[in-house]
N, C-alpha and C. Protein backbone atom coordinates (compact mmCIF):
# COMPACT_ATOMS: atom_id res chain seq x y z
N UNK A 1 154.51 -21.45 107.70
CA UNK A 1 153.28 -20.75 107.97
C UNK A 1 153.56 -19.31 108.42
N UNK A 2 154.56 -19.13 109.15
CA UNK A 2 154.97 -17.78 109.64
C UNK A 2 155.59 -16.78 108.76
N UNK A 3 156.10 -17.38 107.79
CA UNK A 3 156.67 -16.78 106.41
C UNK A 3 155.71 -16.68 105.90
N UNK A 4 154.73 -17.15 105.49
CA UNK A 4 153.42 -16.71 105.00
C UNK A 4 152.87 -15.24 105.07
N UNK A 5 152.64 -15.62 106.88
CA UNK A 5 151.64 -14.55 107.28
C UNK A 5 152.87 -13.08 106.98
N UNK A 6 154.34 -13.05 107.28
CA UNK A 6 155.19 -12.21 107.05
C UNK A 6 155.42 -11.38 105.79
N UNK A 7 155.03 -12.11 104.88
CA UNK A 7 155.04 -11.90 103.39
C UNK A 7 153.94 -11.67 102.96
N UNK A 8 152.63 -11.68 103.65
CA UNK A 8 151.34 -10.81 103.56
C UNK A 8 151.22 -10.42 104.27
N UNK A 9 152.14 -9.57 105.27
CA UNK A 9 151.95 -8.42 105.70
C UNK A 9 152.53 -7.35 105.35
N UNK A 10 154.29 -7.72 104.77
CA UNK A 10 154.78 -6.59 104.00
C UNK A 10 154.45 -6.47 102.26
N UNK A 11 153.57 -7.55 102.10
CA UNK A 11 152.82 -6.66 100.93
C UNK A 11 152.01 -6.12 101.17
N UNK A 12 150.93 -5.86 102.13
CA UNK A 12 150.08 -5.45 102.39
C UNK A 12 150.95 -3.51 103.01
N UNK A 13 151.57 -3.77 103.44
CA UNK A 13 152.46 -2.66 104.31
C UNK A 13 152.77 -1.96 102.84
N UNK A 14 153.41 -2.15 101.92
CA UNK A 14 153.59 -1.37 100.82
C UNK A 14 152.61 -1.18 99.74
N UNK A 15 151.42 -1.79 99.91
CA UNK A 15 150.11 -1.19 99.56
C UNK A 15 149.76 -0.37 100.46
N UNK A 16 149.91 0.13 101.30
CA UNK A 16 149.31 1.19 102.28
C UNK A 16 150.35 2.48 102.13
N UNK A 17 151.58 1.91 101.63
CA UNK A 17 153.04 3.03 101.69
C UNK A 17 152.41 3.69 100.04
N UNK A 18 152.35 2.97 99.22
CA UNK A 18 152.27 3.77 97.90
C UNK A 18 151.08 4.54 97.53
N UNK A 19 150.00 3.96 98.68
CA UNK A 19 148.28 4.44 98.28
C UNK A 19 148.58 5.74 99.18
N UNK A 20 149.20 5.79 100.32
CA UNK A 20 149.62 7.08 100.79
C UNK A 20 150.01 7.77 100.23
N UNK A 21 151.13 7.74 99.70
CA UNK A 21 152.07 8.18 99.20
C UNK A 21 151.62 9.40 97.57
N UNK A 22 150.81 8.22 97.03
CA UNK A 22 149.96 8.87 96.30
C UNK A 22 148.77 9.64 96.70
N UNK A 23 148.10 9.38 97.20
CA UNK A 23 146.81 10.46 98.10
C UNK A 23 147.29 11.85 98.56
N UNK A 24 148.32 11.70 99.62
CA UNK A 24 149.27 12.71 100.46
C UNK A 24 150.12 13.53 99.14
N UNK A 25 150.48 13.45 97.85
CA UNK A 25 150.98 14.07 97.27
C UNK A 25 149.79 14.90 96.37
N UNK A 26 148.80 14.30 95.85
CA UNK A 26 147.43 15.14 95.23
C UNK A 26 147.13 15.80 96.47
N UNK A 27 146.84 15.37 97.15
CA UNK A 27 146.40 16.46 98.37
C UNK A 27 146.99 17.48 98.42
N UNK A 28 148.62 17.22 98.90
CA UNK A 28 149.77 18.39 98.80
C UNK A 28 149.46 19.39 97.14
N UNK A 29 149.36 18.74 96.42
CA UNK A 29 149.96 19.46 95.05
C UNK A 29 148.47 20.52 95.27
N UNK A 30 147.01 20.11 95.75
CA UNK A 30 145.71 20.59 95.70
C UNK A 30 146.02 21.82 96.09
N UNK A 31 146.56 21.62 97.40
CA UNK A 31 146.33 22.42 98.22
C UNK A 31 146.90 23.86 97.95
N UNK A 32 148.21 23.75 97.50
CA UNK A 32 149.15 25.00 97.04
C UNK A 32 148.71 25.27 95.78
N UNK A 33 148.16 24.17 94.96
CA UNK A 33 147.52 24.95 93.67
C UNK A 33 145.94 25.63 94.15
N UNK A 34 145.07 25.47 94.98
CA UNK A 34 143.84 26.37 95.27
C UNK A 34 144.57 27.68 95.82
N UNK A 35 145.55 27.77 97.06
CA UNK A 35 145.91 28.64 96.81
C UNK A 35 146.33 30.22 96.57
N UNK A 36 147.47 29.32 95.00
CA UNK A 36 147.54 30.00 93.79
C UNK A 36 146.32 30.41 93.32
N UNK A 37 145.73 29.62 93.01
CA UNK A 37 144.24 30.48 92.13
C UNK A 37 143.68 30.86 93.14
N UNK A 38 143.17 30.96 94.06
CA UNK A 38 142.73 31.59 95.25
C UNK A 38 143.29 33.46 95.86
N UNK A 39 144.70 33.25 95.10
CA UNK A 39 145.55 34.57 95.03
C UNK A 39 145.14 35.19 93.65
N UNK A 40 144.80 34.91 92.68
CA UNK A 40 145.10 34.76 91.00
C UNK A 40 143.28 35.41 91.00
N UNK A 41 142.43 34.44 91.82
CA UNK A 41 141.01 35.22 91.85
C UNK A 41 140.76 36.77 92.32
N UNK A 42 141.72 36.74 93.46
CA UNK A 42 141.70 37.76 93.78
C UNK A 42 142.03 39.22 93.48
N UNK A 43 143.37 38.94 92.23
CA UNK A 43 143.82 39.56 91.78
C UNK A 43 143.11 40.20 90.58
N UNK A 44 141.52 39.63 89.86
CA UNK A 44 141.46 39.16 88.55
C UNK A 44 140.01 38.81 88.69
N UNK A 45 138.91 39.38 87.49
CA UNK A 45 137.74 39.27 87.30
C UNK A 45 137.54 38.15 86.67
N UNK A 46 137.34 37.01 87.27
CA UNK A 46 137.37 35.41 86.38
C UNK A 46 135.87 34.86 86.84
N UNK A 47 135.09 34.57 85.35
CA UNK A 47 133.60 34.03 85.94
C UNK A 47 133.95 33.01 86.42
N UNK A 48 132.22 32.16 86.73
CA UNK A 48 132.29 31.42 87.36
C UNK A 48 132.81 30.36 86.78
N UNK A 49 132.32 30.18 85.32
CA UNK A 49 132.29 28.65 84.25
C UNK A 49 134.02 28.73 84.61
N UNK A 50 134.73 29.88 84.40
CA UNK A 50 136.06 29.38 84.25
C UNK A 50 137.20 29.03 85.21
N UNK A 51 136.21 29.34 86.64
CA UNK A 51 136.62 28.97 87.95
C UNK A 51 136.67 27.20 87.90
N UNK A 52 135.32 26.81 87.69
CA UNK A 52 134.77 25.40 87.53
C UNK A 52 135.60 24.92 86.94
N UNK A 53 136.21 25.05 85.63
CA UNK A 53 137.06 24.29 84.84
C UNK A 53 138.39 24.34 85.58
N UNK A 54 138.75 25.48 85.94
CA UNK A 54 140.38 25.28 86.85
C UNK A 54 140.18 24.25 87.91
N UNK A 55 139.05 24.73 88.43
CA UNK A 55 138.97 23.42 90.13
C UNK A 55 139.27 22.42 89.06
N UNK A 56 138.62 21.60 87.68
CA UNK A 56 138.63 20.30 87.62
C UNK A 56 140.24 20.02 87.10
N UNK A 57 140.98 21.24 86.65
CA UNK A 57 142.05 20.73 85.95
C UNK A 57 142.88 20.94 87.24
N UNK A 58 142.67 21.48 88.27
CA UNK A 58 143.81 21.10 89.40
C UNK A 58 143.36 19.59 90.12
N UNK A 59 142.18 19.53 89.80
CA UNK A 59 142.25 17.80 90.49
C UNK A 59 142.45 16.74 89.62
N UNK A 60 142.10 17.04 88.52
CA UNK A 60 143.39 15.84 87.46
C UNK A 60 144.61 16.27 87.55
N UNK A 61 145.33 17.20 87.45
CA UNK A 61 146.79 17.22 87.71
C UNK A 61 147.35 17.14 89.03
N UNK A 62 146.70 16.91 90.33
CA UNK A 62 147.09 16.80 91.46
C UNK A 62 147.07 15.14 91.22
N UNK A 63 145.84 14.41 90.71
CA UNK A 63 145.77 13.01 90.32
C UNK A 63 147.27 12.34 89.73
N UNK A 64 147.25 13.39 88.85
CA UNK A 64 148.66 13.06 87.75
C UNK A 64 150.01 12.67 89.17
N UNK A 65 149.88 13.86 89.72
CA UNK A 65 150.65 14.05 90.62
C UNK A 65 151.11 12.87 91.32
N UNK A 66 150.01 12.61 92.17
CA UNK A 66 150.16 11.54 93.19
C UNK A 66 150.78 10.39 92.62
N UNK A 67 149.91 10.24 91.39
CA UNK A 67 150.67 8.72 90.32
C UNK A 67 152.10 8.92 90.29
N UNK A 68 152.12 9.81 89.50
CA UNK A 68 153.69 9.68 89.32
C UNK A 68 154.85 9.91 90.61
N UNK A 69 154.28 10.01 91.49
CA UNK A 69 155.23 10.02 93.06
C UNK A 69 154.74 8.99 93.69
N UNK A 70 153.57 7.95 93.55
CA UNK A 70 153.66 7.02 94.02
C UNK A 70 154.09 5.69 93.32
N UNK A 71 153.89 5.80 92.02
CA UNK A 71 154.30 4.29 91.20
C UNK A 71 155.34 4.71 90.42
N UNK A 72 155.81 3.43 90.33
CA UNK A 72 157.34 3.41 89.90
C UNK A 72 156.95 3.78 88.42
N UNK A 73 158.17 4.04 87.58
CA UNK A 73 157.70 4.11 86.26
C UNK A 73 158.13 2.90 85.29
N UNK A 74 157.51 2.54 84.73
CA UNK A 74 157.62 0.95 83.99
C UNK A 74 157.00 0.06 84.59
N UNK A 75 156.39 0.41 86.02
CA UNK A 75 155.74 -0.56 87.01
C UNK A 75 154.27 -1.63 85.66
N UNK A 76 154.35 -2.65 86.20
CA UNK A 76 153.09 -3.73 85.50
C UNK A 76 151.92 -3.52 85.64
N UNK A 77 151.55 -2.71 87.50
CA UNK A 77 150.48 -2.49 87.50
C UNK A 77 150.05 -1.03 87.63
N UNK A 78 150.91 -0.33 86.72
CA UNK A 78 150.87 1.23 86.91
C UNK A 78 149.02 1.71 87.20
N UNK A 79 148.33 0.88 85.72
CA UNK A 79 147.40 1.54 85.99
C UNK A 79 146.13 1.05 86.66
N UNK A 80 146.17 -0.16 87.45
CA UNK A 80 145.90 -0.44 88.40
C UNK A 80 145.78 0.66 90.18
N UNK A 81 146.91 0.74 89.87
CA UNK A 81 147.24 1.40 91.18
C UNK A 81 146.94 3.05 90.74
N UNK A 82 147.29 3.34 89.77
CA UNK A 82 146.67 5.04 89.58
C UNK A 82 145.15 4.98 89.31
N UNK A 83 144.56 4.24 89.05
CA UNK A 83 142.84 4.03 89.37
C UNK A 83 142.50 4.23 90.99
N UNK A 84 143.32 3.53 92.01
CA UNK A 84 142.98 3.36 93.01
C UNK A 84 143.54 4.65 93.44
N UNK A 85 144.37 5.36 93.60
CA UNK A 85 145.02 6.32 93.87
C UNK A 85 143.87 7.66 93.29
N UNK A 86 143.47 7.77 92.35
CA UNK A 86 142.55 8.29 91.87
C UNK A 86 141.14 8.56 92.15
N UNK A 87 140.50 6.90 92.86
CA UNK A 87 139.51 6.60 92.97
C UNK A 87 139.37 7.24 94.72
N UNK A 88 140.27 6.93 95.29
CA UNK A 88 140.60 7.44 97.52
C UNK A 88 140.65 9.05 97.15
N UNK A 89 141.53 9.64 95.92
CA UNK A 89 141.59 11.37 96.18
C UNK A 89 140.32 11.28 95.96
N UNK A 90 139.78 11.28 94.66
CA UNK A 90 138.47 12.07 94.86
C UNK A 90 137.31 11.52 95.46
N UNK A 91 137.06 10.48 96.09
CA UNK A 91 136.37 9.79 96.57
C UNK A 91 136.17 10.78 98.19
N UNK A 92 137.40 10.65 98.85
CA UNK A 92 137.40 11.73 99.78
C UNK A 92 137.43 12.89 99.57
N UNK A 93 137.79 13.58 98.75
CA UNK A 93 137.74 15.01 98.57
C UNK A 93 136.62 15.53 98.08
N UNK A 94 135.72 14.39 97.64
CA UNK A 94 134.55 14.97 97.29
C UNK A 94 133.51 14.75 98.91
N UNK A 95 133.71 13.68 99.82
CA UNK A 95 133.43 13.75 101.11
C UNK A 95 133.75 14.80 101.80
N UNK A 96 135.03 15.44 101.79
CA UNK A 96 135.49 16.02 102.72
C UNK A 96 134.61 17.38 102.69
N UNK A 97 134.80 17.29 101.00
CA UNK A 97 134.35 18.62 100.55
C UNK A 97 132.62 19.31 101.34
N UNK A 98 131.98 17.97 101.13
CA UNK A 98 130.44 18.00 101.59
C UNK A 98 130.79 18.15 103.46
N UNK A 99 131.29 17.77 103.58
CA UNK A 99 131.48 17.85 105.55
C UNK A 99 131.77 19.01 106.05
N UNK A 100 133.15 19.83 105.28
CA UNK A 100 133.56 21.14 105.47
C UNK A 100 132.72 21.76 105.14
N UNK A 101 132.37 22.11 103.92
CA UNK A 101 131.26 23.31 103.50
C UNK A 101 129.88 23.29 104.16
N UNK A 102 129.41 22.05 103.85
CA UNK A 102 127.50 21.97 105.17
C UNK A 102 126.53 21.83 103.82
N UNK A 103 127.57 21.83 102.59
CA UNK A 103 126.72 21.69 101.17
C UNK A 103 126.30 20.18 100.91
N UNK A 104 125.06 20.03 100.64
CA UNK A 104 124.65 18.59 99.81
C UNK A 104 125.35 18.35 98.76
N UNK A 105 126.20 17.60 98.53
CA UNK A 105 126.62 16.94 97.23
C UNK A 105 125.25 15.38 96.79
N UNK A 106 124.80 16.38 95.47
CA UNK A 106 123.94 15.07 94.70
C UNK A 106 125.09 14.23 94.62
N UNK A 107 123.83 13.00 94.50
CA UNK A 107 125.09 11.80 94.01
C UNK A 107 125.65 11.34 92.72
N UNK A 108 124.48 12.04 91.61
CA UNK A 108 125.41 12.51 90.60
C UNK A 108 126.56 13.20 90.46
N UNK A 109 126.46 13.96 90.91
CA UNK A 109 128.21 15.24 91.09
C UNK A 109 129.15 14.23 92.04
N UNK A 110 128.42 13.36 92.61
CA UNK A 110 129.87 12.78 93.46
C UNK A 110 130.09 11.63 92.77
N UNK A 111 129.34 11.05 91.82
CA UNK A 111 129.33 9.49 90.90
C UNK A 111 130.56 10.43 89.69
N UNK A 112 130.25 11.27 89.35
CA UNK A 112 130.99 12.06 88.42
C UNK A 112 132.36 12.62 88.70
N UNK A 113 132.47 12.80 89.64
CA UNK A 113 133.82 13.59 89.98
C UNK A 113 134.78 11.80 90.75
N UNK A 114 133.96 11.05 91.31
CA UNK A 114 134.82 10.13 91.09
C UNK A 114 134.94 8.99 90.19
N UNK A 115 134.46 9.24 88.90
CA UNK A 115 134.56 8.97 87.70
C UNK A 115 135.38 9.12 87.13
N UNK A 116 135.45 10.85 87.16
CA UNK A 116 136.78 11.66 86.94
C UNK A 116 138.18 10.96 87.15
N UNK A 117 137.86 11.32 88.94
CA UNK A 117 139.10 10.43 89.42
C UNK A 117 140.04 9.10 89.05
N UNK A 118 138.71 8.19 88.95
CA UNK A 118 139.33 6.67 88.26
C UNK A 118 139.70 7.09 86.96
N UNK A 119 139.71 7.74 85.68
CA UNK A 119 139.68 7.81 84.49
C UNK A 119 141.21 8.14 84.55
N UNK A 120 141.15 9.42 85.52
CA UNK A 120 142.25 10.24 85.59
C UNK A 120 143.33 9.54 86.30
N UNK A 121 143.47 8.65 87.33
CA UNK A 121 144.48 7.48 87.63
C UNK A 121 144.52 6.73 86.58
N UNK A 122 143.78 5.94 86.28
CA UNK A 122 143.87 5.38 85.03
C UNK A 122 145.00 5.56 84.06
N UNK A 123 144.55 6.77 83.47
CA UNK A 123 145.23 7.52 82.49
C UNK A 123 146.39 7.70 82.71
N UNK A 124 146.90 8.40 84.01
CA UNK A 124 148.35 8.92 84.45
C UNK A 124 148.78 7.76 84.76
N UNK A 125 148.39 6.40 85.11
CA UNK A 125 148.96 5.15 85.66
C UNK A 125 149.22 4.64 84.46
N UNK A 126 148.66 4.79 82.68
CA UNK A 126 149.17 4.22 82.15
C UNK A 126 150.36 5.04 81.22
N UNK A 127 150.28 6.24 81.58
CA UNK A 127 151.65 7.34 80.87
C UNK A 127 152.67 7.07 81.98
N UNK A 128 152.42 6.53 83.15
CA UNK A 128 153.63 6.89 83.94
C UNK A 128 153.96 5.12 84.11
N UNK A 129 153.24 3.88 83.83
CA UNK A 129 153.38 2.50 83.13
C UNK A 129 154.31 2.94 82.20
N UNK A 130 154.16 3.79 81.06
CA UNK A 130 154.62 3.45 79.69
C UNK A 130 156.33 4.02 79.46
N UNK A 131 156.46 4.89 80.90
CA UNK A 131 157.37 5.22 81.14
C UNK A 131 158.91 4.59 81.51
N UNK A 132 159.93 4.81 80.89
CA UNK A 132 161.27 4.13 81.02
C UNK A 132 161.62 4.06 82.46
N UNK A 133 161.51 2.91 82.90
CA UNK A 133 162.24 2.64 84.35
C UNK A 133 163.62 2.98 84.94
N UNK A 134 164.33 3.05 85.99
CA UNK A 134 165.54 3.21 86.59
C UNK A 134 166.42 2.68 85.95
C-alpha cells in the first residue's frame, strides 16, 4: 500500500517537473523575444496588422519552445503533454495579460488564443514525438 501511494507521488512529481519545465521555458523564450521586437519597434515604422502577427508567431514558437525542452523526443505521449503545455502558456498568459494591462479580454479572443495554444502543443508535441530519441 505504501509503494502505491510512493509511485503516485513520483509520477505525479514528474508531471509537475515537465509541465514546468515546459511553461518556464515559453515564458523565458516570450520574454527575450518581446524584447527583441520591442527594440526592433523602436528602431522601425511597423503597422499595427504586422505587430499582431509577430505577437502570434512569438507565442507559437515560445510554445514550440517549451515542448521541445520539456518532452523527451520519441516520447509516446509527446503530444499529449505539448497540448497541455500549450493549453497552461496561453491559458495564463492570456490571464496574466488581462490583470497587468486593466484591459477586458472578450472571451472569444481568450477561447481563441487558447485554441491557438492547444493546436500549437499539439503540433510541436507531435514533431518533437516524431523525433529520434537518445
Amino acid at each position: 500500500m505504501a509503494q502505491q501511494a510512493i509511485r503516485k507521488m513520483k509520477r505525479k512529481q514528474k508531471t509537475v517537473n515537465w509541465l514546468l519545465k515546459g511553461v518556464l521555458t515559453a515564458v523565458a523564450v516570450t520574454l527575450v523575444a518581446v524584447v527583441v521586437f520591442a527594440v526592433v519597434i523602436g528602431l522601425t515604422d511597423i503597422s499595427d496588422s504586422v505587430i499582431r502577427i509577430i505577437n502570434q508567431v512569438i507565442k507559437v514558437g515560445a510554445v514550440f519552445a517549451g515542448v521541445y525542452a520539456a518532452v523527451p523526443k520519441g516520447s509516446d505521449h509527446a503530444i499529449r503533454q505539448g497540448t497541455v503545455i500549450g493549453l497552461v502558456y496561453m491559458g495564463a498568459g492570456v490571464l496574466l495579460y488581462a490583470l497587468l494591462s486593466g484591459q477586458q479580454v472578450t472571451v472569444i479572443s481568450w477561447v481563441l488564443d487558447v485554441l491557438m495554444g492547444i493546436a500549437a502543443g499539439g503540433l510541436s508535441g507531435m514533431i518533437v514525438g516524431s523525433m529520434q530519441g537518445k
